[in-house]
C-alpha atoms as a PDB file:
ATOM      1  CA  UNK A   1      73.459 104.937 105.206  1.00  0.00           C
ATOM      2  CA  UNK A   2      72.570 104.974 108.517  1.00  0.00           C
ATOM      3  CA  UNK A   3      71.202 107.998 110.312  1.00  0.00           C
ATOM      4  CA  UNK A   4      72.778 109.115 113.261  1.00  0.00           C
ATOM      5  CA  UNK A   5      70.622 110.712 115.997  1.00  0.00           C
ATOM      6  CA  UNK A   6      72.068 113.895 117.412  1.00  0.00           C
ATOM      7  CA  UNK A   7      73.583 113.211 121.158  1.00  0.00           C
ATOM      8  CA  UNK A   8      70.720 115.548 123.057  1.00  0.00           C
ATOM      9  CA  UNK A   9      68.180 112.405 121.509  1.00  0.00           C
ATOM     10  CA  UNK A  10      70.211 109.100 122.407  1.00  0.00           C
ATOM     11  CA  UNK A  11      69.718 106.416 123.514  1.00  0.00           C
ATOM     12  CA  UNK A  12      69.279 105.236 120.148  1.00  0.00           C
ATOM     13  CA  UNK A  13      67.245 101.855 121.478  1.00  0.00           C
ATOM     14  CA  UNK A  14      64.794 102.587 124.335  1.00  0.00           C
ATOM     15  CA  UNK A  15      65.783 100.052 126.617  1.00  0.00           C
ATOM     16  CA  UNK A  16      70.366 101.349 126.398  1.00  0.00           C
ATOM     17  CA  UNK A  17      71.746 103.048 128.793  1.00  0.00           C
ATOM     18  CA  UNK A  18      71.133 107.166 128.484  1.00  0.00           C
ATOM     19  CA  UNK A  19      73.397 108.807 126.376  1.00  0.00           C
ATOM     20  CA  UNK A  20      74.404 105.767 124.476  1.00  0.00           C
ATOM     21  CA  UNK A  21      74.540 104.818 120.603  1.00  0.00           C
ATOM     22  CA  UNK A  22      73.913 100.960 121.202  1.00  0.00           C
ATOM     23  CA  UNK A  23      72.035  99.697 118.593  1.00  0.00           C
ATOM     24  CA  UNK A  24      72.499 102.048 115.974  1.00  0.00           C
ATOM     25  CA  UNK A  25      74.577 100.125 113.983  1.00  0.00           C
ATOM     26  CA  UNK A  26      72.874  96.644 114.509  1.00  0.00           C
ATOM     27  CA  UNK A  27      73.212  94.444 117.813  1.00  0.00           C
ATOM     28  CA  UNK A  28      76.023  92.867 116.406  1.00  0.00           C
ATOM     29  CA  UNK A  29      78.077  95.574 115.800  1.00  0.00           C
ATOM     30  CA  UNK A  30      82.264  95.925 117.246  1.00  0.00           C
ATOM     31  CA  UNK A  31      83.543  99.077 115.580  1.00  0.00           C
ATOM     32  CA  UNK A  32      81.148 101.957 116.909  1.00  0.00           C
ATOM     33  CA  UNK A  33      82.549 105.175 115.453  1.00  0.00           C
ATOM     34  CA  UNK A  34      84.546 103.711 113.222  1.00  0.00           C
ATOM     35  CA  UNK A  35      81.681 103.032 110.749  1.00  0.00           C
ATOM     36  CA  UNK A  36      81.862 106.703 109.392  1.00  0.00           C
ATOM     37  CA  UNK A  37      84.869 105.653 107.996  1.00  0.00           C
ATOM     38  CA  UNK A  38      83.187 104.823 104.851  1.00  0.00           C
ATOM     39  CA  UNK A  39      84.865 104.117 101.528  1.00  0.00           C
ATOM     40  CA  UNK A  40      83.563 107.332 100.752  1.00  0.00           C
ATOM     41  CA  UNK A  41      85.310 109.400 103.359  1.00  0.00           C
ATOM     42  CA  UNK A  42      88.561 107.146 102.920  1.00  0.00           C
ATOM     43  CA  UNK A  43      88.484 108.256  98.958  1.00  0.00           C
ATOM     44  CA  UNK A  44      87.614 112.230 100.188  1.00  0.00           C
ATOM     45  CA  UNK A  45      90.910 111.751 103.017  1.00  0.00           C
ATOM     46  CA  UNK A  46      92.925 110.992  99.730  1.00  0.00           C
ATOM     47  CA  UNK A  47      92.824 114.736  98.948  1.00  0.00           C
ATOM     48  CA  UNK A  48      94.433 115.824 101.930  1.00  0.00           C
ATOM     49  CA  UNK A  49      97.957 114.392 100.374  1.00  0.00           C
ATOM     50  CA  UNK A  50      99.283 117.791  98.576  1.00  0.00           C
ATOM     51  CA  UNK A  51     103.298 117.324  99.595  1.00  0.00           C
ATOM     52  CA  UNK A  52     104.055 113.553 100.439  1.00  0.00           C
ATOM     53  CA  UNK A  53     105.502 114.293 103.642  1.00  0.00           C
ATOM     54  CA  UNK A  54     105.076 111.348 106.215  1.00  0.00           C
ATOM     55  CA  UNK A  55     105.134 111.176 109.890  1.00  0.00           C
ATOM     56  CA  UNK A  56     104.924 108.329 111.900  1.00  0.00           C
ATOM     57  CA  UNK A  57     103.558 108.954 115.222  1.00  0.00           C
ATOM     58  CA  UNK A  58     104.475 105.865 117.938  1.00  0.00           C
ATOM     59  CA  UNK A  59     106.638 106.077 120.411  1.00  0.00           C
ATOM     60  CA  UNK A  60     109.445 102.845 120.338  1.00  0.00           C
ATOM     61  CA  UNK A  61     108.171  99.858 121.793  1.00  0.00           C
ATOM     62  CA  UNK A  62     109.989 100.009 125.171  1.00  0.00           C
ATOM     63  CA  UNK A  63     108.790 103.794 126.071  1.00  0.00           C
ATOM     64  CA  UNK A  64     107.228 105.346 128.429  1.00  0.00           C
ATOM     65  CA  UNK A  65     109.893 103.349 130.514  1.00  0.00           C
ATOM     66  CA  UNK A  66     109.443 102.983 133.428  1.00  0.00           C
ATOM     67  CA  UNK A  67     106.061 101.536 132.200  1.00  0.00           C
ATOM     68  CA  UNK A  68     102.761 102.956 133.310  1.00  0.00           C
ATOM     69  CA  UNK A  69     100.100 101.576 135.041  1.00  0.00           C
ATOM     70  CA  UNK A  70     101.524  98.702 136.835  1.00  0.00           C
ATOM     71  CA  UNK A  71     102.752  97.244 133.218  1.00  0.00           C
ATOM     72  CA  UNK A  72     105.810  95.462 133.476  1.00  0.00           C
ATOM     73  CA  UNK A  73     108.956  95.954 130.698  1.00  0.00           C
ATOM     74  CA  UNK A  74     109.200  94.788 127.252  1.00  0.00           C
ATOM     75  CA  UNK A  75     111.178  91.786 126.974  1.00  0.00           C
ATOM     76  CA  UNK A  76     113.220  91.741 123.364  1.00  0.00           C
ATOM     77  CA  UNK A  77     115.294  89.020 122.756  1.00  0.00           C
ATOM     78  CA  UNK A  78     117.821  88.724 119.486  1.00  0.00           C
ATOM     79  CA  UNK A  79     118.427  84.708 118.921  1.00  0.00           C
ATOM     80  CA  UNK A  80     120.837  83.498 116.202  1.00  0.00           C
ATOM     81  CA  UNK A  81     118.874  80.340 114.150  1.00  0.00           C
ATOM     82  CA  UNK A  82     122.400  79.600 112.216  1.00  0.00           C
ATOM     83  CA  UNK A  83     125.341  82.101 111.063  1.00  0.00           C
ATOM     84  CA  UNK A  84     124.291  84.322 108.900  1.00  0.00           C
ATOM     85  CA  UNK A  85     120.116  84.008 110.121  1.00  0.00           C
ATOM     86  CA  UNK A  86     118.321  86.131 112.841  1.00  0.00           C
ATOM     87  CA  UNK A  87     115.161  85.981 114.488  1.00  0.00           C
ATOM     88  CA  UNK A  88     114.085  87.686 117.935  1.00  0.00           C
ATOM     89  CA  UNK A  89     111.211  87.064 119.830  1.00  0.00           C
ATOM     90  CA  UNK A  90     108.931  89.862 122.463  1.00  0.00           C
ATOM     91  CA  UNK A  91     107.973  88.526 125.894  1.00  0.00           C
ATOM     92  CA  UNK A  92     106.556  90.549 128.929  1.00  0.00           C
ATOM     93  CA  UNK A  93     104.746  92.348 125.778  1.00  0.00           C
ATOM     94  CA  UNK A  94     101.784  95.034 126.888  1.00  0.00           C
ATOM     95  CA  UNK A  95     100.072  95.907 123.422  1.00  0.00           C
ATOM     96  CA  UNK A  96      98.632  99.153 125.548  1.00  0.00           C
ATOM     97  CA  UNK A  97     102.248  99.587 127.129  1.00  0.00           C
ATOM     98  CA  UNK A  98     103.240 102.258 124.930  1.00  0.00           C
ATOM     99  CA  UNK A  99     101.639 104.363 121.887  1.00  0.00           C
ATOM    100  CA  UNK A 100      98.486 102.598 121.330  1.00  0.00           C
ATOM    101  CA  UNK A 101      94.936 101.913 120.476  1.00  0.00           C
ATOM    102  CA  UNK A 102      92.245 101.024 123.191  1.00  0.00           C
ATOM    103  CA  UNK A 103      89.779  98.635 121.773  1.00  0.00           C
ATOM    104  CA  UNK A 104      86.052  99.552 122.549  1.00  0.00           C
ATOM    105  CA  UNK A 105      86.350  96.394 124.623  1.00  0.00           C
ATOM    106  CA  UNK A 106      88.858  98.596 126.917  1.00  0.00           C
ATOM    107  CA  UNK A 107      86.439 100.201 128.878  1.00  0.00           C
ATOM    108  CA  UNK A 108      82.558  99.618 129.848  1.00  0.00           C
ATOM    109  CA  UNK A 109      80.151 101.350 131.566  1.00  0.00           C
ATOM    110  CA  UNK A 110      78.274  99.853 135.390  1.00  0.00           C
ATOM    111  CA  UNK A 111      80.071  97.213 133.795  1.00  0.00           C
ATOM    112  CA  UNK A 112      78.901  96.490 130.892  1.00  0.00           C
ATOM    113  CA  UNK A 113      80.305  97.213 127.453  1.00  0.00           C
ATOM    114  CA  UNK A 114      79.282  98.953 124.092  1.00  0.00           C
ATOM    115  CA  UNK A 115      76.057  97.486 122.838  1.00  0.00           C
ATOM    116  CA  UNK A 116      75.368  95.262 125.761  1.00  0.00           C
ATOM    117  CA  UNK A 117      78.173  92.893 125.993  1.00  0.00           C
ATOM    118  CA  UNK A 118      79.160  91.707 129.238  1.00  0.00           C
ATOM    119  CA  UNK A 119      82.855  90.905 130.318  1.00  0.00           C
ATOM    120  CA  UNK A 120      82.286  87.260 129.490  1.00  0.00           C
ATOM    121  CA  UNK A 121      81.277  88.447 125.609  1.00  0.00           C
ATOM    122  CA  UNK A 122      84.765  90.512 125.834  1.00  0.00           C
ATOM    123  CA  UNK A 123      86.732  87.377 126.890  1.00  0.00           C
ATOM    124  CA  UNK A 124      85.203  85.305 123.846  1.00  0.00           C
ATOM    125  CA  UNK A 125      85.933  87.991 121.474  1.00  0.00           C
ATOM    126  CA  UNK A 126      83.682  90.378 120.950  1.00  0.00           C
ATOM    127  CA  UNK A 127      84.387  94.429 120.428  1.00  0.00           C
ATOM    128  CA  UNK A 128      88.109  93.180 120.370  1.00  0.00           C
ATOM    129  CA  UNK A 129      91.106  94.992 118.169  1.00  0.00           C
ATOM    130  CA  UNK A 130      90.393  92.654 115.165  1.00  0.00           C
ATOM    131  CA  UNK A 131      87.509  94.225 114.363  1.00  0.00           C
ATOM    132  CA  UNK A 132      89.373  97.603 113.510  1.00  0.00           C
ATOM    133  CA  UNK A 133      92.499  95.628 112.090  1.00  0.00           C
ATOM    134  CA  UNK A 134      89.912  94.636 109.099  1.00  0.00           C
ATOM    135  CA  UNK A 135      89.901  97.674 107.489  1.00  0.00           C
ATOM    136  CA  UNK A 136      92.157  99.669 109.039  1.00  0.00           C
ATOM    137  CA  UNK A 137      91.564 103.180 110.959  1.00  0.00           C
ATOM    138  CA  UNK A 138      91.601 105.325 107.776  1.00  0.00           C
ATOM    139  CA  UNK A 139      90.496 108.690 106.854  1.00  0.00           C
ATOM    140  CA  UNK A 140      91.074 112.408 107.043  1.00  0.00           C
ATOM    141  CA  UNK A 141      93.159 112.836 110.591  1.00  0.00           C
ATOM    142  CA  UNK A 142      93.060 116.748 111.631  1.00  0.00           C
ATOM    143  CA  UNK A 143      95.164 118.257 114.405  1.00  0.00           C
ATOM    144  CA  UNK A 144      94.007 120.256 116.837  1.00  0.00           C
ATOM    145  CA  UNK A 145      97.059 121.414 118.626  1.00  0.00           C
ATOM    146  CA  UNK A 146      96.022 122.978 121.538  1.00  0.00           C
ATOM    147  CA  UNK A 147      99.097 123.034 123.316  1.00  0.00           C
ATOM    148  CA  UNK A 148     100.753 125.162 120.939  1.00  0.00           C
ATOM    149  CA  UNK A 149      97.175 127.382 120.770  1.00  0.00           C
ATOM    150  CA  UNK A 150      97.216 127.855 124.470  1.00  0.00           C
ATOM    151  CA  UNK A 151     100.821 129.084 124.626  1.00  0.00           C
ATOM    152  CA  UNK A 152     100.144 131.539 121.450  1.00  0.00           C
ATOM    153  CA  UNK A 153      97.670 132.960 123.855  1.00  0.00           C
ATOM    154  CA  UNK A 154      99.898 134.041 126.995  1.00  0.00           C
ATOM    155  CA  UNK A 155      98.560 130.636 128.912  1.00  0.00           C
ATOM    156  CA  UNK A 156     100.896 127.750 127.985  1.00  0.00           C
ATOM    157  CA  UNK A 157      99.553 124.510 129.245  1.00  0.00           C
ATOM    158  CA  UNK A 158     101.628 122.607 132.045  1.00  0.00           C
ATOM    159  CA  UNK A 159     102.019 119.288 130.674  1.00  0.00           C
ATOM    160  CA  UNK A 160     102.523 117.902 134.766  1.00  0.00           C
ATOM    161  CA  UNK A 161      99.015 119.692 135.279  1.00  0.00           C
ATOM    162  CA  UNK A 162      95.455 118.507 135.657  1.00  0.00           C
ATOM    163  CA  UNK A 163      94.299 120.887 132.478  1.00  0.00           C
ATOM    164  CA  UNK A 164      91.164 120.683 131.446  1.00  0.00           C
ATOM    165  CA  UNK A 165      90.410 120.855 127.805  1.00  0.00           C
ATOM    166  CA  UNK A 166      86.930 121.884 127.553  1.00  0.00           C
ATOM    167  CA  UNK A 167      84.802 122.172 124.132  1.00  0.00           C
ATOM    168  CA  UNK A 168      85.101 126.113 123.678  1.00  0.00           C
ATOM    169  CA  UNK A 169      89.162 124.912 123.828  1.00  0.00           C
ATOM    170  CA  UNK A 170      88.837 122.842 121.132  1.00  0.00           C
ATOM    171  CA  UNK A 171      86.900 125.076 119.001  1.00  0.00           C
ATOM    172  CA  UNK A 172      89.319 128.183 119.554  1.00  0.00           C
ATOM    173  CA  UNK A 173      92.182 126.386 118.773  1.00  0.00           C
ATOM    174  CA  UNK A 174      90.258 125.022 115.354  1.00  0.00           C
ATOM    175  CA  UNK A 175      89.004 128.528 114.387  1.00  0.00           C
ATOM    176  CA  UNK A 176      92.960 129.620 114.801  1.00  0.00           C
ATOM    177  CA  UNK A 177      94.000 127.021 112.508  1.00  0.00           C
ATOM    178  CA  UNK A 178      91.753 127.993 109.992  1.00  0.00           C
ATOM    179  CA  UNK A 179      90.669 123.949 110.473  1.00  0.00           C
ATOM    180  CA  UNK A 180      86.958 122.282 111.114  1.00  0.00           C
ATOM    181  CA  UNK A 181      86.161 118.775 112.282  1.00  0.00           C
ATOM    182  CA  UNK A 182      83.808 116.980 110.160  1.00  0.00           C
ATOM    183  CA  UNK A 183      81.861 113.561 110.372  1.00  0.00           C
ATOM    184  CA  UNK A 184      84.089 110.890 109.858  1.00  0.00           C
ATOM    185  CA  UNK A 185      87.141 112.538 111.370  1.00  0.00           C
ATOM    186  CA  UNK A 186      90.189 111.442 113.528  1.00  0.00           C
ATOM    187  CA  UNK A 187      90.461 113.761 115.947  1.00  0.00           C
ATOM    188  CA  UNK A 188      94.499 114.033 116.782  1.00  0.00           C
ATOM    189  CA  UNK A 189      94.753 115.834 120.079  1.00  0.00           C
ATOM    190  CA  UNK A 190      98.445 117.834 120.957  1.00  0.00           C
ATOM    191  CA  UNK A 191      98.913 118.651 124.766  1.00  0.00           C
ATOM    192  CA  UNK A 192     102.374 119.282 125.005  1.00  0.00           C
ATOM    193  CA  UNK A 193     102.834 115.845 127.263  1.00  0.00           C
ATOM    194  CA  UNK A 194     104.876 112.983 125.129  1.00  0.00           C
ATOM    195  CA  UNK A 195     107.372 115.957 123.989  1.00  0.00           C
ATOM    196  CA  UNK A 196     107.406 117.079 127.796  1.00  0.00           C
ATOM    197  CA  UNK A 197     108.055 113.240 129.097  1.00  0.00           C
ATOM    198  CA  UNK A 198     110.826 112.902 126.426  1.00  0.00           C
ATOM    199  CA  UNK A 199     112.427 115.827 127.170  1.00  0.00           C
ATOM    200  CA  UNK A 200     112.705 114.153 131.377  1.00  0.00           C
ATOM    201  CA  UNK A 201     115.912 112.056 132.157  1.00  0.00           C
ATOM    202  CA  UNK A 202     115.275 109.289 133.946  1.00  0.00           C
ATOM    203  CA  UNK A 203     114.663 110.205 137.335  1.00  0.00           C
ATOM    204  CA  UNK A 204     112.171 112.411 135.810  1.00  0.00           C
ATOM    205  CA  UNK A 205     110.410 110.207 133.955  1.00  0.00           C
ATOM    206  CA  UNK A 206     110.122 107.436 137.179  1.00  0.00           C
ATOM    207  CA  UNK A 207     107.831 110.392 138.479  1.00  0.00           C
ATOM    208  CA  UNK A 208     104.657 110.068 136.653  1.00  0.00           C
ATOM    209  CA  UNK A 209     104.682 106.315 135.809  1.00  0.00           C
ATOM    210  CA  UNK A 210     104.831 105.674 140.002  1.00  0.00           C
ATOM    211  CA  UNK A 211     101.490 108.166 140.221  1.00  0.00           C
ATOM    212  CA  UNK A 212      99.973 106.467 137.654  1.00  0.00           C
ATOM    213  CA  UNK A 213     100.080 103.229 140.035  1.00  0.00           C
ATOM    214  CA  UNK A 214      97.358 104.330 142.073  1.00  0.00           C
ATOM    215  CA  UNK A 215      95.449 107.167 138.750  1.00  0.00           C
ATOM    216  CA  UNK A 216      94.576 109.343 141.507  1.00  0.00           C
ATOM    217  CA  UNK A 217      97.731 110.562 141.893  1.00  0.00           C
ATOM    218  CA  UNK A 218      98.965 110.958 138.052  1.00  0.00           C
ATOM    219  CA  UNK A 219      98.568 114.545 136.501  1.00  0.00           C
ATOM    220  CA  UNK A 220      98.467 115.418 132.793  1.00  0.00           C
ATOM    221  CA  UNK A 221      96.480 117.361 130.717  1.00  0.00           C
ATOM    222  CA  UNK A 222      93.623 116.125 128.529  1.00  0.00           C
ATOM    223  CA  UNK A 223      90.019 116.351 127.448  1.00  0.00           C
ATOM    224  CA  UNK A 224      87.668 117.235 130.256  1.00  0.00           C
ATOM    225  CA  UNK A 225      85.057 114.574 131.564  1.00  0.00           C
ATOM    226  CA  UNK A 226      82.856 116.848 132.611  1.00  0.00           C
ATOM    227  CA  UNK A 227      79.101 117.235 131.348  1.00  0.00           C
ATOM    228  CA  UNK A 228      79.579 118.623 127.462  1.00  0.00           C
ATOM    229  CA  UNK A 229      82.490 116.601 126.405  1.00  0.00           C
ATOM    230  CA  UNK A 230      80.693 113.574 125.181  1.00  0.00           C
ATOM    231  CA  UNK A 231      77.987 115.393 123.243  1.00  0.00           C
ATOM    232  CA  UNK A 232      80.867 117.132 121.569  1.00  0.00           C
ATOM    233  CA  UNK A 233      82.502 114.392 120.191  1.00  0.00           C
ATOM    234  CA  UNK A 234      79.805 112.542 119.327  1.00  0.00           C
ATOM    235  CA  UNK A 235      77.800 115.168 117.498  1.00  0.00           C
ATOM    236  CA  UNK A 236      81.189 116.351 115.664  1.00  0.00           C
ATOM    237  CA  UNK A 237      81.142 112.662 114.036  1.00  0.00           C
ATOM    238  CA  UNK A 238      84.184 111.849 115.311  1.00  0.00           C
ATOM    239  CA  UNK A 239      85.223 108.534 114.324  1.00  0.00           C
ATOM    240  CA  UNK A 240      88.492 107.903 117.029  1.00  0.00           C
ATOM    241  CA  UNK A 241      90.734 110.440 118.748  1.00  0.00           C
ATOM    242  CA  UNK A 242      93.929 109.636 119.169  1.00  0.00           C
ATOM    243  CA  UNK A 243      95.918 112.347 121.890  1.00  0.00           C
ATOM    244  CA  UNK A 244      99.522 112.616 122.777  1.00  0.00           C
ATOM    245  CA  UNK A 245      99.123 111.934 126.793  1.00  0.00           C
ATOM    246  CA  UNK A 246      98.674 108.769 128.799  1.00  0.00           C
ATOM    247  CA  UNK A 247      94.819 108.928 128.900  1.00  0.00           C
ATOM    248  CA  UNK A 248      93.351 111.006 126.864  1.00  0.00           C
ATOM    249  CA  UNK A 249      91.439 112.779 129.307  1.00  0.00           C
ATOM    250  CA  UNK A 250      92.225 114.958 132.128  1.00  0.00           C
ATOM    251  CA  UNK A 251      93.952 112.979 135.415  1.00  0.00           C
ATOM    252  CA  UNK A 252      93.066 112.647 137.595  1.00  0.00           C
ATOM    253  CA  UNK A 253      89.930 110.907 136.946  1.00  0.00           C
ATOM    254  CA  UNK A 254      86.655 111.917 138.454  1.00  0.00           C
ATOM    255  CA  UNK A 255      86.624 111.679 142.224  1.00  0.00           C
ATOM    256  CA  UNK A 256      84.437 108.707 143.668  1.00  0.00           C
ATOM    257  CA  UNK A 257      81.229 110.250 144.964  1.00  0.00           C
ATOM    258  CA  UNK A 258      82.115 108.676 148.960  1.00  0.00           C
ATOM    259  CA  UNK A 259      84.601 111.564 148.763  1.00  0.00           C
ATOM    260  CA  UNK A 260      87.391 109.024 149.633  1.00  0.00           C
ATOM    261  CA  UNK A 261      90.297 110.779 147.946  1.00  0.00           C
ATOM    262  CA  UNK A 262      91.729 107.637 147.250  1.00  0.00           C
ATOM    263  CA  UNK A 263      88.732 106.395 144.977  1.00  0.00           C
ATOM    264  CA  UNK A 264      87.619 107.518 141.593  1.00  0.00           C
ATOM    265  CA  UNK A 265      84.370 107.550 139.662  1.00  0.00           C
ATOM    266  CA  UNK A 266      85.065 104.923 136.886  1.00  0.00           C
ATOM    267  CA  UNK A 267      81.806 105.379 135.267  1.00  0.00           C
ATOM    268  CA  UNK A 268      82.081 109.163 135.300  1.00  0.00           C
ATOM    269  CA  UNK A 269      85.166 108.918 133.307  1.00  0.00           C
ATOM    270  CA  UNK A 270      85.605 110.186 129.881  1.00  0.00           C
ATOM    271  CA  UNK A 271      86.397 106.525 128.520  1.00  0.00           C
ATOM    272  CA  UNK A 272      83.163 105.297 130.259  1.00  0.00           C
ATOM    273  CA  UNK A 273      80.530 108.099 128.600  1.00  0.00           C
ATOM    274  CA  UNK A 274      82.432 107.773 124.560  1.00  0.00           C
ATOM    275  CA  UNK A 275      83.911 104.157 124.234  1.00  0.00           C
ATOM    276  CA  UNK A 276      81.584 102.209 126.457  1.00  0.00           C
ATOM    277  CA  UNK A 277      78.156 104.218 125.683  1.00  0.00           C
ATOM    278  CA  UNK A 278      79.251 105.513 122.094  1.00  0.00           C
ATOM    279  CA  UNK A 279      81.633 102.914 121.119  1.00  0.00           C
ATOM    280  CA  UNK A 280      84.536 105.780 120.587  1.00  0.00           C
ATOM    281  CA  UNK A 281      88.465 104.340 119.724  1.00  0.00           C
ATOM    282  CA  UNK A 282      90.915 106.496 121.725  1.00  0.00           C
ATOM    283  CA  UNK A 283      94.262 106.229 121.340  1.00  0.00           C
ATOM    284  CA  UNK A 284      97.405 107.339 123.606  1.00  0.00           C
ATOM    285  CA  UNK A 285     100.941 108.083 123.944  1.00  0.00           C
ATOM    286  CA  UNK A 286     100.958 109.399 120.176  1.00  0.00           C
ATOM    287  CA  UNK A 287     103.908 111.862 119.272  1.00  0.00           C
ATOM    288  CA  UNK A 288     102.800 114.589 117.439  1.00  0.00           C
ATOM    289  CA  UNK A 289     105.243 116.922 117.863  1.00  0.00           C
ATOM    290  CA  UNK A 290     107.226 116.790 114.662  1.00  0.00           C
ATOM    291  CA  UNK A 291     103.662 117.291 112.992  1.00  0.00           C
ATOM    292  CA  UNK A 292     102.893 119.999 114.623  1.00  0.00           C
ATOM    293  CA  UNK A 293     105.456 122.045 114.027  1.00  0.00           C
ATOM    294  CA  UNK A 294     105.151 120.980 110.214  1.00  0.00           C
ATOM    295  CA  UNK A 295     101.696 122.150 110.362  1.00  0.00           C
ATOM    296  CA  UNK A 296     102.577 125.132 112.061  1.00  0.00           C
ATOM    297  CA  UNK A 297     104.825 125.852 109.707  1.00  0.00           C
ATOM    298  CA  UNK A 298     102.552 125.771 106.247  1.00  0.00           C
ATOM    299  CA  UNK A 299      99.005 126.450 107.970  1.00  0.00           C
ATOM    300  CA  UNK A 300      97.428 123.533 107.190  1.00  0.00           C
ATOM    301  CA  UNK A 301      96.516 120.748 109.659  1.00  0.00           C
ATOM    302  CA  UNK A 302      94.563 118.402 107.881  1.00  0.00           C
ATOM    303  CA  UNK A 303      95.991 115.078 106.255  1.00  0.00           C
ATOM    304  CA  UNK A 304      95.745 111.687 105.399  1.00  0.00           C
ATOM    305  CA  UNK A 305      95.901 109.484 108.100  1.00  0.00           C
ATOM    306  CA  UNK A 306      96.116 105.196 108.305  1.00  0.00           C
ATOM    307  CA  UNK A 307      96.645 103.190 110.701  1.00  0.00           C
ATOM    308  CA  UNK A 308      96.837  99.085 110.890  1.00  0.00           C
ATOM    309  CA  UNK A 309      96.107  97.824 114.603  1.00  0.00           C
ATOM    310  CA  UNK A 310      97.044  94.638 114.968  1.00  0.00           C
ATOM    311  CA  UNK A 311      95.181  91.420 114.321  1.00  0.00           C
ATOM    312  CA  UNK A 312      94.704  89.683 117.736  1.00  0.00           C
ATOM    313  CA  UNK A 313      91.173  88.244 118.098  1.00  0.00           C
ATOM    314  CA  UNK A 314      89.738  89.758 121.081  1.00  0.00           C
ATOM    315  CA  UNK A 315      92.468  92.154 121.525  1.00  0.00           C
ATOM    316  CA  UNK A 316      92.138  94.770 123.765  1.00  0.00           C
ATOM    317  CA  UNK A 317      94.734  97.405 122.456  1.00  0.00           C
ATOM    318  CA  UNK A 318      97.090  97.506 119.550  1.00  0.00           C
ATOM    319  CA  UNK A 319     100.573  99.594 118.643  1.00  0.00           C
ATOM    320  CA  UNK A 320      98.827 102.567 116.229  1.00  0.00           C
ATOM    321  CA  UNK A 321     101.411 101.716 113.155  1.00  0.00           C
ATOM    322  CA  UNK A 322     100.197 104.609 111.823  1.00  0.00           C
ATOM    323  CA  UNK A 323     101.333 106.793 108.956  1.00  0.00           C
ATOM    324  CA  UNK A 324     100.208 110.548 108.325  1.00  0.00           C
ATOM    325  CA  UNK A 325     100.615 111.487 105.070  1.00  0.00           C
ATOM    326  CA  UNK A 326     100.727 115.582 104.246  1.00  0.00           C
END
């Protein structure tokens, strides 16, 4: 079992990046995080499973639509091989268009990736999707639902708002669920966003995916990337959060220290300091909503959760297909 350093004494290997895990789990290494989902931990989750209630939590295929992020639209064609057979085919298809998983390949650091790898490693395969799709994303998944926490309080969030979800957040809204985060962990992360976009028609929902052309003009709620946020995670043992808004943290993204408004900080970002130091899976787009209010509703916000990314070799982002089992 390997021993994981507390984040206040990474870097693990003297000659990483500060503030980064590479190394820890052996040069070679493309899941990061994901190694505290031991078969262990997997066996513990299986407790969590008291009713048999299920919730999926993607988002169809062709949503958010418009698409985000320059993306263009899901092709889906239905072809007829004889009477009586069907097939259909995807074109156009963005695997990080909708609900997904970011691959720790996703997103580096001064341009350079988790453990070392340089965009030329990424392109050959390394830190890609397949390594997750092995074994799956599996474990005990707990809800933090600060959306619904915040609103208890007399503050609701406003999902088309730059709200910053700092630690001492995510803490108060545990203690009030009577929940804890514990090594191994998949941290699911309510904000109030997907069932805010779903609830826009479609003039509505053109809004936010033309400010996410240029990031610095798209708003939603999310984790903070400020100093504090990494550490957090990281010394939490969480093994992949998965949130229900576009990014998972807080847009827009850090300014770019010229001051040009029209620039951001890539590096100061919150993907940059916990996927491509700490080799973190996020996740985005998830709907939690129906979950929530099921967890609202009998207290407990724990459960079983598994998830299959797909198995593209090198792939940089996957469709969750992921279950939650109560």
């Amino acid at each position: 079992m390997v021993t994981r350093p507390r984040f206040a004494d990474l870097p693990f290997s003297p000659d990483a990046p500060a503030n980064s895990s590479w190394g820890l789990y052996g040069p070679d290494d493309a899941l990061g995080t994901l190694n505290l989902l031991t078969p262990e931990r997997v066996l513990a989750a299986a407790s969590c499973i008291r009713t048999g209630k299920r919730f999926t939590v993607g988002l169809p295929l062709d949503l958010p639509s418009p698409p985000f992020f320059g993306r263009q639209p899901l092709e889906h064609t239905v072809i007829s091989l004889m009477p009586g057979m069907m097939d259909d085919k995807l074109d156009n298809y963005w695997p990080q268009g909708s609900t997904q998983w970011d691959a720790i390949c996703h997103f580096g650091t001064d341009g350079t990736f988790y453990n070392g790898n340089s965009e030329d490693d990424v392109r050959a395969g390394r830190l890609g999707i397949h390594a997750a799709a092995r074994e799956g994303i599996v474990g005990r998944g707990v809800l933090l639902d600060v959306a619904r926490h915040a609103a208890n309080t007399g503050a609701p969030i406003d999902p088309d708002s730059s709200f910053e979800i700092l630690p001492e957040m995510l803490d108060a809204t545990a203690a009030a669920q009577g929940v804890e985060l514990r090594e191994g962990d998949i941290l699911c992360l309510r904000t109030g966003w997907v069932g805010w976009y779903l609830g826009l028609d479609a003039e509505g929902r053109a809004g936010p995916a033309a400010a996410s052309l240029t990031h610095v003009d798209l708003r939603c709620p999310g984790l903070s990337y400020r100093e504090g946020m990494a550490e957090y995670l990281w010394d939490h043992g969480v093994a992949a959060v998965a949130a229900d808004n576009p990014t998972v943290e807080v847009m827009p993204p850090p300014p770019s220290p010229s001051g040009d408004p029209a620039l951001t900080d890539p590096n100061a970002t919150l993907h940059a300091q916990v996927m491509g130091k700490l080799g973190m899976t996020l996740g985005e787009f998830f709907v939690f909503d129906e979950l929530a209010d099921d967890c609202a509703g009998d207290g407990v916000y724990e459960f079983f959760f598994a998830a299959a990314p797909i198995n593209v070799t090198g792939g940089v982002g996957s469709p969750p297909s992921a279950v939650i089992v109560k």
